[in-house]
PDB file of N, CA and C in Angstrom:
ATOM      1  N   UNK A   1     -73.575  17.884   8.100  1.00  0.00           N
ATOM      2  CA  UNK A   1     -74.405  17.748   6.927  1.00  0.00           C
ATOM      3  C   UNK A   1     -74.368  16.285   6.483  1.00  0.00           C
ATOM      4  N   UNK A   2     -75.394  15.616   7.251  1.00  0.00           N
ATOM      5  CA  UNK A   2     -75.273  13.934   6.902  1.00  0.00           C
ATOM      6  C   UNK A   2     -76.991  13.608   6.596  1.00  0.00           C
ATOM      7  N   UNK A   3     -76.897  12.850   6.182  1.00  0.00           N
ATOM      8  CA  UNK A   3     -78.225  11.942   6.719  1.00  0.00           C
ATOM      9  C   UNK A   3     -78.389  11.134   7.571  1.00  0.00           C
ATOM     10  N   UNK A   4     -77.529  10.732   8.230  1.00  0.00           N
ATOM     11  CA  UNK A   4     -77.622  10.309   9.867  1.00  0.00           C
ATOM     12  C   UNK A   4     -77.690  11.289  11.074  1.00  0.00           C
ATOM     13  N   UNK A   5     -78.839  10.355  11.521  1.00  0.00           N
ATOM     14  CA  UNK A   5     -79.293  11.905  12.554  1.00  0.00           C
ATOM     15  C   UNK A   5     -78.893  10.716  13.820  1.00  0.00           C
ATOM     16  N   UNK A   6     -78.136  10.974  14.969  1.00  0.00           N
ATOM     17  CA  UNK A   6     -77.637  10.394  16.244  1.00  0.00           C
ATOM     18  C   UNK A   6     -78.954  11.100  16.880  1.00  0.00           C
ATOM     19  N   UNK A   7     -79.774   9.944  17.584  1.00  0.00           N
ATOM     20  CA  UNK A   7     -80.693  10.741  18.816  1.00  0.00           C
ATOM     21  C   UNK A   7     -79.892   9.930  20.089  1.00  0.00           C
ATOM     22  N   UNK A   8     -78.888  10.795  20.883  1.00  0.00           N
ATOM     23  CA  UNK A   8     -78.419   9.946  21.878  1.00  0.00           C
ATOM     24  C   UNK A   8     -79.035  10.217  23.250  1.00  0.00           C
ATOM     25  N   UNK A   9     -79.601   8.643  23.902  1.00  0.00           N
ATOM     26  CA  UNK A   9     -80.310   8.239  24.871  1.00  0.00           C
ATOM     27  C   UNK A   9     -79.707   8.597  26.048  1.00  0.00           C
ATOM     28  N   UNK A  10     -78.143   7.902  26.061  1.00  0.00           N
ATOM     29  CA  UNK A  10     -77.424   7.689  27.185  1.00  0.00           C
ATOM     30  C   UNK A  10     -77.072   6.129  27.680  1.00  0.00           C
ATOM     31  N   UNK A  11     -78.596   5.903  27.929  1.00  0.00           N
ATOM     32  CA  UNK A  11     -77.881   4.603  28.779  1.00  0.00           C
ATOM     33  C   UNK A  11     -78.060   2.924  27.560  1.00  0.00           C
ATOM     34  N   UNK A  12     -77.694   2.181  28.144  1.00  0.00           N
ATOM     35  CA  UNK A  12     -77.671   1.027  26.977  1.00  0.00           C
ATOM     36  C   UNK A  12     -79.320   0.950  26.969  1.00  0.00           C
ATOM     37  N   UNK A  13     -79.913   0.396  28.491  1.00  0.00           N
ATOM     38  CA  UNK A  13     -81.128  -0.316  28.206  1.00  0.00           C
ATOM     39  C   UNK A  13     -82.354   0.766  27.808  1.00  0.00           C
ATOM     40  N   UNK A  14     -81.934   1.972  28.154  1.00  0.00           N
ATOM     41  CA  UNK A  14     -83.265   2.846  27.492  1.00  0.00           C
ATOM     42  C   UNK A  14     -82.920   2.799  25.590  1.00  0.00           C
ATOM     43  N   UNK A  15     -81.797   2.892  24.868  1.00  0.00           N
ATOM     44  CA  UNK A  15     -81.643   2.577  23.582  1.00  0.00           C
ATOM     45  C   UNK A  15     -82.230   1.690  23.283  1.00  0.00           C
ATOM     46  N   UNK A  16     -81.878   0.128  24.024  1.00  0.00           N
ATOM     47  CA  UNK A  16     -82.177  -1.144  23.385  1.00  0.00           C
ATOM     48  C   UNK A  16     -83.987  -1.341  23.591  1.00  0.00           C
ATOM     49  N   UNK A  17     -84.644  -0.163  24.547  1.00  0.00           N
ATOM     50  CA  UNK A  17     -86.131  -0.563  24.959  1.00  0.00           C
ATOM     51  C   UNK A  17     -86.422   0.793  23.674  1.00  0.00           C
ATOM     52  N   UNK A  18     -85.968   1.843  23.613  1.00  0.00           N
ATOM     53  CA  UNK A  18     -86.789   2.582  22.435  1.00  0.00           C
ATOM     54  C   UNK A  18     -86.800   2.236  21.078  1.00  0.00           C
ATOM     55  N   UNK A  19     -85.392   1.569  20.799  1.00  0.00           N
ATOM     56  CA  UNK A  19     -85.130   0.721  19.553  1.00  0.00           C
ATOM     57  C   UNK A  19     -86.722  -0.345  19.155  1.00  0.00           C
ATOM     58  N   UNK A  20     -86.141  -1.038  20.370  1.00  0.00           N
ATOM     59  CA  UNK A  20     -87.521  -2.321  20.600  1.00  0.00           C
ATOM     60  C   UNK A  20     -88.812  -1.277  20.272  1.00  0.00           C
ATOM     61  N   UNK A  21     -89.142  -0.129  20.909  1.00  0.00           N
ATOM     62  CA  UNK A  21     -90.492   0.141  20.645  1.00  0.00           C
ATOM     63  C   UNK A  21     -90.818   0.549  19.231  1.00  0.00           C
ATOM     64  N   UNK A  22     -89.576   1.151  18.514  1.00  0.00           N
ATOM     65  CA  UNK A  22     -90.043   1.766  17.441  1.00  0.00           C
ATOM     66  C   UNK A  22     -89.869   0.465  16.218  1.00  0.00           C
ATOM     67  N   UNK A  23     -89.309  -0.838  16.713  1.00  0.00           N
ATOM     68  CA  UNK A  23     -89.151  -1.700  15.364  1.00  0.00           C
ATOM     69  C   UNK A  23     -90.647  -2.322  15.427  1.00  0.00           C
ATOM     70  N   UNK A  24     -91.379  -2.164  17.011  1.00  0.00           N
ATOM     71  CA  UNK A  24     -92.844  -3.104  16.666  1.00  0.00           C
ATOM     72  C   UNK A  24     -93.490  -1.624  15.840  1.00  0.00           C
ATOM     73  N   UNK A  25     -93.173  -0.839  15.671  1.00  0.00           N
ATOM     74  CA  UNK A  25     -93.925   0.180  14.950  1.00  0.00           C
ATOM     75  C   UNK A  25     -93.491   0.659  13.622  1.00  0.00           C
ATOM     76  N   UNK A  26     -92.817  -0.409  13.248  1.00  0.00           N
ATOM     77  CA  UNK A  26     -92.209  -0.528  11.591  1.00  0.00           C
ATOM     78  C   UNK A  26     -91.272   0.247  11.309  1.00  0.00           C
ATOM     79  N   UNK A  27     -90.663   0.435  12.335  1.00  0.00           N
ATOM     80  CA  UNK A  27     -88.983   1.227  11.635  1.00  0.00           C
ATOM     81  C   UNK A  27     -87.878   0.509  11.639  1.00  0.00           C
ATOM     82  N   UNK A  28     -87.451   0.778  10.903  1.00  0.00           N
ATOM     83  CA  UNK A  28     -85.647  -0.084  10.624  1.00  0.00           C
ATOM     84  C   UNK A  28     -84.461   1.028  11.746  1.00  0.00           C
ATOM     85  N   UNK A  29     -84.910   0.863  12.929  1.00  0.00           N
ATOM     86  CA  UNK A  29     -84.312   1.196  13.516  1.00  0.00           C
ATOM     87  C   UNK A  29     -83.119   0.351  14.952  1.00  0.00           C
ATOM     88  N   UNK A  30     -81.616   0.600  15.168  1.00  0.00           N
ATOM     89  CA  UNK A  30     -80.823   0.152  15.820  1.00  0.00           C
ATOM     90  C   UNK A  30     -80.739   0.810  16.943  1.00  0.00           C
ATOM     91  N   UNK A  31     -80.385   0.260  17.610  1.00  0.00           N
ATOM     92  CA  UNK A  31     -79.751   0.939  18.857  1.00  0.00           C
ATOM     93  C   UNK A  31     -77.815   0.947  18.628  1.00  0.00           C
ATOM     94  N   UNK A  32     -77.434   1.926  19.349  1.00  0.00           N
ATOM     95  CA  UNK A  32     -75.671   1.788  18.874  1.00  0.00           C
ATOM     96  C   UNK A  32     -75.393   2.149  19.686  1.00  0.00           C
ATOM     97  N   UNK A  33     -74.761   1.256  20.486  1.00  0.00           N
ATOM     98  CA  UNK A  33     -74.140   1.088  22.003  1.00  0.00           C
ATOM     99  C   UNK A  33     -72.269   0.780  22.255  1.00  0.00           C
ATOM    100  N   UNK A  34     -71.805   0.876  23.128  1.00  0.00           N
ATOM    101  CA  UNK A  34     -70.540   0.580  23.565  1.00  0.00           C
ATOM    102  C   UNK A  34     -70.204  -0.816  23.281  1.00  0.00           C
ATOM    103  N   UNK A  35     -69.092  -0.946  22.147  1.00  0.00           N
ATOM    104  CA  UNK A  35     -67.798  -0.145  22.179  1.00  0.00           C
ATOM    105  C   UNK A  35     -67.991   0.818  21.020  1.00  0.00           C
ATOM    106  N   UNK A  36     -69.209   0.883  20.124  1.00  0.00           N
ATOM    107  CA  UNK A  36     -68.926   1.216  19.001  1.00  0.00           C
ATOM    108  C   UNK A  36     -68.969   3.071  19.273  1.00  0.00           C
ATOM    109  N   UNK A  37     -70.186   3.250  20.384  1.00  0.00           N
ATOM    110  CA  UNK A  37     -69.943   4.744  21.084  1.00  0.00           C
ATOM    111  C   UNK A  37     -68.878   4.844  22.237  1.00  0.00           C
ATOM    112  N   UNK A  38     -68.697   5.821  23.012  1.00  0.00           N
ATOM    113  CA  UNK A  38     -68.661   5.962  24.038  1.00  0.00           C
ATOM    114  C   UNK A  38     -69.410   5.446  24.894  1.00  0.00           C
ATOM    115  N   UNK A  39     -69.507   5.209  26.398  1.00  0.00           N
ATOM    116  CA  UNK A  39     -69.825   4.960  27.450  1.00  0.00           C
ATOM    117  C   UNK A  39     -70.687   5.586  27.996  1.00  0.00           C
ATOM    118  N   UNK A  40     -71.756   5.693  27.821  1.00  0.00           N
ATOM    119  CA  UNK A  40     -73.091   6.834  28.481  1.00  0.00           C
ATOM    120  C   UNK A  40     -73.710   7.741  27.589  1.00  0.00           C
ATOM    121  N   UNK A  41     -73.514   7.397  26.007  1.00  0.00           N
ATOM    122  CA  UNK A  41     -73.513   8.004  25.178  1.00  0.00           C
ATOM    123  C   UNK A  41     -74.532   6.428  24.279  1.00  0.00           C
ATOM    124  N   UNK A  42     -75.364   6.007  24.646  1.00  0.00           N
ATOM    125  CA  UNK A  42     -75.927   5.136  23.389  1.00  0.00           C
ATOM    126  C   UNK A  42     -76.559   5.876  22.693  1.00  0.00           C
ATOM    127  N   UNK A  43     -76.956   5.045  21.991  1.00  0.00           N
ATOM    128  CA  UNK A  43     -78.278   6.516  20.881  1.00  0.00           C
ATOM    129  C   UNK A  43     -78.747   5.645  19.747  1.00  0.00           C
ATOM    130  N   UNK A  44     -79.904   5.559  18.856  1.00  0.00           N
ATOM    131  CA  UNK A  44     -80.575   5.330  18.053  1.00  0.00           C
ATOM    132  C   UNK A  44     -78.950   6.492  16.725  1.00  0.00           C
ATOM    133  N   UNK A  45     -79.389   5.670  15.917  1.00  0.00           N
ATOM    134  CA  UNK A  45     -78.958   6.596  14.473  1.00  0.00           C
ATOM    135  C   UNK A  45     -80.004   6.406  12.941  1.00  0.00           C
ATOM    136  N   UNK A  46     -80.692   7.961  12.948  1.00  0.00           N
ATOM    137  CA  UNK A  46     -81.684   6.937  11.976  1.00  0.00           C
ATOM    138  C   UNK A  46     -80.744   8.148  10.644  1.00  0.00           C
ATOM    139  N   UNK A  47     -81.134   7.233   9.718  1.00  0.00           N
ATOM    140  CA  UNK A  47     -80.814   7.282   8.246  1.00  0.00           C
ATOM    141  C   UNK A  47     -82.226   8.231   7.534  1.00  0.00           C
ATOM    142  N   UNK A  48     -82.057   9.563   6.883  1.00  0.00           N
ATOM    143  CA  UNK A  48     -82.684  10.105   6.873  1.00  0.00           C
ATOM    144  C   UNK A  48     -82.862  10.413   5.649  1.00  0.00           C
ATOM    145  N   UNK A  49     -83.341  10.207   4.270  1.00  0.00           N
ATOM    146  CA  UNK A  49     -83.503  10.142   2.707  1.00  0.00           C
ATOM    147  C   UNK A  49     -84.728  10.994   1.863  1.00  0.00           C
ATOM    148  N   UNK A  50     -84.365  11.456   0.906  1.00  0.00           N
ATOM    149  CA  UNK A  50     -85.224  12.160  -0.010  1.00  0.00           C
ATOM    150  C   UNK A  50     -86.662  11.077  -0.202  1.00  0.00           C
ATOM    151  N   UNK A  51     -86.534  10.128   0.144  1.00  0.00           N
ATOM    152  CA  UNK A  51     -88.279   9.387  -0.495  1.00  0.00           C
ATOM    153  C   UNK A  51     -88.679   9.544   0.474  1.00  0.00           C
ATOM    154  N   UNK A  52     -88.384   9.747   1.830  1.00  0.00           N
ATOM    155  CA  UNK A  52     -89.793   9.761   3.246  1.00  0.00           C
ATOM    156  C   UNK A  52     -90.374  10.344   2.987  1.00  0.00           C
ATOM    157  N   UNK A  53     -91.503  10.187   2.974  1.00  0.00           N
ATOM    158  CA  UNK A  53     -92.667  11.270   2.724  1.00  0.00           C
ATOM    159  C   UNK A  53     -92.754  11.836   4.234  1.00  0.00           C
ATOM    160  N   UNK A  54     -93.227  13.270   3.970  1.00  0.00           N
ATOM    161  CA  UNK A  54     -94.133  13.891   5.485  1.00  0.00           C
ATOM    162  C   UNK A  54     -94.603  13.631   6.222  1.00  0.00           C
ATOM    163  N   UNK A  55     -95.462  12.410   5.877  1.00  0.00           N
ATOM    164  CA  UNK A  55     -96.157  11.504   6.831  1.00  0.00           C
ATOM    165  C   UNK A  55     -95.523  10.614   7.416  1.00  0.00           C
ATOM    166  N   UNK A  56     -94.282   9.857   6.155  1.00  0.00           N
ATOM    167  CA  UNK A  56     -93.637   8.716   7.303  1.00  0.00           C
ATOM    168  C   UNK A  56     -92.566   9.512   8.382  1.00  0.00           C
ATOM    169  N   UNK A  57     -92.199  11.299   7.949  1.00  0.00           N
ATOM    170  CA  UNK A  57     -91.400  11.841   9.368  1.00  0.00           C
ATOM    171  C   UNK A  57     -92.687  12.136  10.501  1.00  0.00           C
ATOM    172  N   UNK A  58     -93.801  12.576   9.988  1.00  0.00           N
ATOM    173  CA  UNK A  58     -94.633  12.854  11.272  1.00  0.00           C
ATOM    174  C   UNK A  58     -94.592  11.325  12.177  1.00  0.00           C
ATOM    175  N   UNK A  59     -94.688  10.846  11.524  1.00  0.00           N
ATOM    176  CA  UNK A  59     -95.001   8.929  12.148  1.00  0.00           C
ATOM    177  C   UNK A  59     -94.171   9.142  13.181  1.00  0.00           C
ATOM    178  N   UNK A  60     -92.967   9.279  12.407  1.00  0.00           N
ATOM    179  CA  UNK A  60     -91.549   8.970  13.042  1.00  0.00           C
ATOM    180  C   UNK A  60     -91.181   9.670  14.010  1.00  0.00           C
ATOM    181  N   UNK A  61     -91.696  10.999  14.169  1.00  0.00           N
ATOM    182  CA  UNK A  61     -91.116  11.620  15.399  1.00  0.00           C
ATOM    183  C   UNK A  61     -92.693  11.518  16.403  1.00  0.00           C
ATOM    184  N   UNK A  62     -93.988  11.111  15.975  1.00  0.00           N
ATOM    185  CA  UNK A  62     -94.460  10.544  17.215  1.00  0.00           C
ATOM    186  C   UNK A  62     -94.007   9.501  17.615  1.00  0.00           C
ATOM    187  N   UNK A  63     -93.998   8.331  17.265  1.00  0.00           N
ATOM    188  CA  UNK A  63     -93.578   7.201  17.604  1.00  0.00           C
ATOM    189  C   UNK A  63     -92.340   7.501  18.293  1.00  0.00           C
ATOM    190  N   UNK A  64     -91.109   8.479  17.788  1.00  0.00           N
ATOM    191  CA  UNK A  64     -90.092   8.321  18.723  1.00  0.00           C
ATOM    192  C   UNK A  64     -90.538   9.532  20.523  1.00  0.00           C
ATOM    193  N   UNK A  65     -91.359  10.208  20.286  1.00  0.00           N
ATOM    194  CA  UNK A  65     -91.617  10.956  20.987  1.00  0.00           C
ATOM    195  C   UNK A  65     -92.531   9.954  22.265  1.00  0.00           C
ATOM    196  N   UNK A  66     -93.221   8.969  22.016  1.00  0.00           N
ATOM    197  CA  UNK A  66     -93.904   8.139  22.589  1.00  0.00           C
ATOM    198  C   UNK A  66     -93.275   7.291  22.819  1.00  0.00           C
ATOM    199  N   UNK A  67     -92.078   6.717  22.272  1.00  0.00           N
ATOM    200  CA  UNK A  67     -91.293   5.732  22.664  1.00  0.00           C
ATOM    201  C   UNK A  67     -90.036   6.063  23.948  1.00  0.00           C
ATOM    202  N   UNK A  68     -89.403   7.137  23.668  1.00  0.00           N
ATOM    203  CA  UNK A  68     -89.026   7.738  24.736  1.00  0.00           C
ATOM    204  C   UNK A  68     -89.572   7.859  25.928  1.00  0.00           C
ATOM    205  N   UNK A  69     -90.923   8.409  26.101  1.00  0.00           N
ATOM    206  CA  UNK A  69     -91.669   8.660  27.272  1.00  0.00           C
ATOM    207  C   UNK A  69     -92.204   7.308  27.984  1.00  0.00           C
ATOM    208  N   UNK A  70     -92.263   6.123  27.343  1.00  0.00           N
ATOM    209  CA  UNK A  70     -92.360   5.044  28.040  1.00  0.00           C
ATOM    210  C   UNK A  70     -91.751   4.478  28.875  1.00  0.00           C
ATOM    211  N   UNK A  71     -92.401   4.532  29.991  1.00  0.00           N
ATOM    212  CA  UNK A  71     -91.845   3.549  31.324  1.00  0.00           C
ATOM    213  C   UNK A  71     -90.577   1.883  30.440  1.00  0.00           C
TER     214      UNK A  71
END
């Protein structure tokens, strides 16, 4: 019961390339990689708050849904 939601990727450079896709698409989003995880375990952590509106989660899970699927 947090407001950090871990979406873990796995590897460093798919984190640091979905990170990259979703900050040109206006999110304050990190990538969080080794040492601070485990080893094969990277992952995005987004911060999740009472003001998002509906629209900025719909945004947010296309954009991450499209950012993932990118070559």
């Amino acid at each position: 019961a947090s407001q950090i939601v871990p979406v873990i990727l796995g590897s460093n450079e798919l984190a640091l390339a979905t990170a990259a896709r979703l900050q040109r698409a206006c999110f304050a989003v990190r990538a969080i990689r080794p040492p601070s995880v485990p080893e094969g375990t990277s992952r995005l952590r987004l911060s999740l708050n009472a003001r998002l509106s509906f629209e900025d989660l719909q945004r947010l899970t296309q954009a991450l849904g499209t950012a993932t699927s990118e070559p």
